[in-house]
Protein backbone atom coordinates (compact mmCIF):
# COMPACT_ATOMS: atom_id res chain seq x y z
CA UNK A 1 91.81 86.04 93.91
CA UNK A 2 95.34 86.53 93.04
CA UNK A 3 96.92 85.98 89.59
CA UNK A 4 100.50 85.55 90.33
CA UNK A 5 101.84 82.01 89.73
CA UNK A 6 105.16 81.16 92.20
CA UNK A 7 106.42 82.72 95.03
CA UNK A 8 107.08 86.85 95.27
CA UNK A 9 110.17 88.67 95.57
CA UNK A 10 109.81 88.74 99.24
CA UNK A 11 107.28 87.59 101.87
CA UNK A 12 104.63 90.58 102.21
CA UNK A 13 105.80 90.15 105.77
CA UNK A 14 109.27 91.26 105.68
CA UNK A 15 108.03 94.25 102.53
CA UNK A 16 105.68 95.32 105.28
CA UNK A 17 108.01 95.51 107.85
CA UNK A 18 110.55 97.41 105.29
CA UNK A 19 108.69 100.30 105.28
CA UNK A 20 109.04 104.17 106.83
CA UNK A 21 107.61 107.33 107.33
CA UNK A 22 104.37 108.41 105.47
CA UNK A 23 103.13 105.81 103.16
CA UNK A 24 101.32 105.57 99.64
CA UNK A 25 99.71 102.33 98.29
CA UNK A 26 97.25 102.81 95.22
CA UNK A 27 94.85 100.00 94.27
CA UNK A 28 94.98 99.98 90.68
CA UNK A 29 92.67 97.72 87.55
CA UNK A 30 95.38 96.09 86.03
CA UNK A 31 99.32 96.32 87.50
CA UNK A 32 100.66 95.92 84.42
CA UNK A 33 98.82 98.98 82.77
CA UNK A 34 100.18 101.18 86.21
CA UNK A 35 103.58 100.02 85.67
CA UNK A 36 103.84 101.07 82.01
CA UNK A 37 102.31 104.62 83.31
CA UNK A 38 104.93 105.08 85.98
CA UNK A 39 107.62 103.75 83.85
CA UNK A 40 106.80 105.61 80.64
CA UNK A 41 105.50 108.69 81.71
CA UNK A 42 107.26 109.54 85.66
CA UNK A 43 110.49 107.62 84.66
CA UNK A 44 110.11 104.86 87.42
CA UNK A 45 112.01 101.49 87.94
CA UNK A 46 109.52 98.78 88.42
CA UNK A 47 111.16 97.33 91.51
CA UNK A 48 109.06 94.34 90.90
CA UNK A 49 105.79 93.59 88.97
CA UNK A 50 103.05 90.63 89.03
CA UNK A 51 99.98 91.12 87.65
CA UNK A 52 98.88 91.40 91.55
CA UNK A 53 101.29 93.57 92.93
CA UNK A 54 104.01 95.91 91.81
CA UNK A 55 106.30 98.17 93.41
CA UNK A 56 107.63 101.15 91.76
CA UNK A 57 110.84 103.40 92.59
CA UNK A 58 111.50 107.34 91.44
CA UNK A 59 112.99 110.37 92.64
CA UNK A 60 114.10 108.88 96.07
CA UNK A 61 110.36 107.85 96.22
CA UNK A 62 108.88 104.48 96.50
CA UNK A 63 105.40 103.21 96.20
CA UNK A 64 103.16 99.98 95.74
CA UNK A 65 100.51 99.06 93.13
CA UNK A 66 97.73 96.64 94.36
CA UNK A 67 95.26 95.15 91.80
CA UNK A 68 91.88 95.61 92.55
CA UNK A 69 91.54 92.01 92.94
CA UNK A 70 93.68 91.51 95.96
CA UNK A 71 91.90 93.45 98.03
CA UNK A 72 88.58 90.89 97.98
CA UNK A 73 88.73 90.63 101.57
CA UNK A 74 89.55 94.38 102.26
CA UNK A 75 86.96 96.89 103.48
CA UNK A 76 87.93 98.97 100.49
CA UNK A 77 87.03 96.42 98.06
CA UNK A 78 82.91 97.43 97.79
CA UNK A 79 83.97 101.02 96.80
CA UNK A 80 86.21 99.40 93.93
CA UNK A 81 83.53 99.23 91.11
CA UNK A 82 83.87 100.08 87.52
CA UNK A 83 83.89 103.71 87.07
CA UNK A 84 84.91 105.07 90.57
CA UNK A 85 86.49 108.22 91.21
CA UNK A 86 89.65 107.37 92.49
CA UNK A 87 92.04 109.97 95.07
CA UNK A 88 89.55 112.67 94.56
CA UNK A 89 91.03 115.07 96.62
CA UNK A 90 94.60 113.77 96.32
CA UNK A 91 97.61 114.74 94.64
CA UNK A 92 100.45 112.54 94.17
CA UNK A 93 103.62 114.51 93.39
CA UNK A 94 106.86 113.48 92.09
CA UNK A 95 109.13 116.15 92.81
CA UNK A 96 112.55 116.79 90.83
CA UNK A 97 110.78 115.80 87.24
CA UNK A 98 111.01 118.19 84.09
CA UNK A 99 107.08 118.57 84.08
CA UNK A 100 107.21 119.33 80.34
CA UNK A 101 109.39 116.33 79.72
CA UNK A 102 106.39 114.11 81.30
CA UNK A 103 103.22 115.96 80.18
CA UNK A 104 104.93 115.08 76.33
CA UNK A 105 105.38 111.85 76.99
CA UNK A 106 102.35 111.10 78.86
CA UNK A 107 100.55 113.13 75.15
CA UNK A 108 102.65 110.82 73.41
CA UNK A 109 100.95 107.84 74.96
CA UNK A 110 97.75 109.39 75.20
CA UNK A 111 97.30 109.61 78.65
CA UNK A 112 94.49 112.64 80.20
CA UNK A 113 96.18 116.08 81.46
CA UNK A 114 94.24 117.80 83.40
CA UNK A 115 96.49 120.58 83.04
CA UNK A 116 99.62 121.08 81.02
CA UNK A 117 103.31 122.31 82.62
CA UNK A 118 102.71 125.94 83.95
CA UNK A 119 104.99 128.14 86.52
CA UNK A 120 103.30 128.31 89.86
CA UNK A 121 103.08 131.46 92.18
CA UNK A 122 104.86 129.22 94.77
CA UNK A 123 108.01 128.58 92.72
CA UNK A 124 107.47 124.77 91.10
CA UNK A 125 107.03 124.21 87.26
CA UNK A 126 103.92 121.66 87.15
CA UNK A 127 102.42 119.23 84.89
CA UNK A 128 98.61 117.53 86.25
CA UNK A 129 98.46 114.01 84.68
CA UNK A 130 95.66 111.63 85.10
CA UNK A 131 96.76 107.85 85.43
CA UNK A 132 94.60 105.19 83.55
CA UNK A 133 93.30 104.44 86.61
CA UNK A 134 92.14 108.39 87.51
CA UNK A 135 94.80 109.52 89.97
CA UNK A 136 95.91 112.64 89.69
């Protein structure tokens, strides 16, 4: 059942039809908890947040935030419960951050890393930071 009270900042419609190439959407426990993740710790703009849906903009990427919730109807949904392993398997990178920079302020807000900023064989300085809602 969704939360938000009012209309949306656009028709899911014309969002849907807004979008290109190769596609991210996580399903998240509570929007407003993933926006202050993406926005304190990855440096995002919150293009727009309910406490259904969000989407978030950084480093040329873009990507949406469903609440758990809104997918009720969704074949998804049963896998949803409390304590699921979300993305295992995934990595969701935001290229062109100081890794440092975000591993201390994702410490600073007490978030999980899985593994602190280290210089990779393949060239890239990386940080692994666990969301609240166990993406990696």
């Amino acid at each position: 059942m969704k939360k938000r009270e009012g209309d949306p900042w656009m028709p899911a419609g014309a969002y849907s039809k807004s979008l290109k190439g190769f596609g991210v959407n996580l399903l998240v426990q509570d929007v407003p908890v993933a926006v202050a993740f993406a926005t304190e710790v990855l440096e995002a703009e919150a293009v727009y947040a309910d406490p259904d849906f969000a989407v978030m903009r950084a480093q040329g990427a873009e990507w949406p935030l469903h609440a758990d919730h809104t997918y009720d109807s969704h074949p998804l949904h049963g896998s949803l419960a409390e304590g699921a392993h979300r993305g295992v398997g995934v990595e969701l990178r935001l290229h062109n951050m100081d890794p440092d920079a975000a591993e201390a302020r994702a410490r600073a807000r007490g978030d999980v890393i899985f593994a602190g900023a280290i210089d990779k064989g393949h060239g890239l300085r990386e940080a692994y930071i666990i969301n609240p809602d166990g993406y990696l």
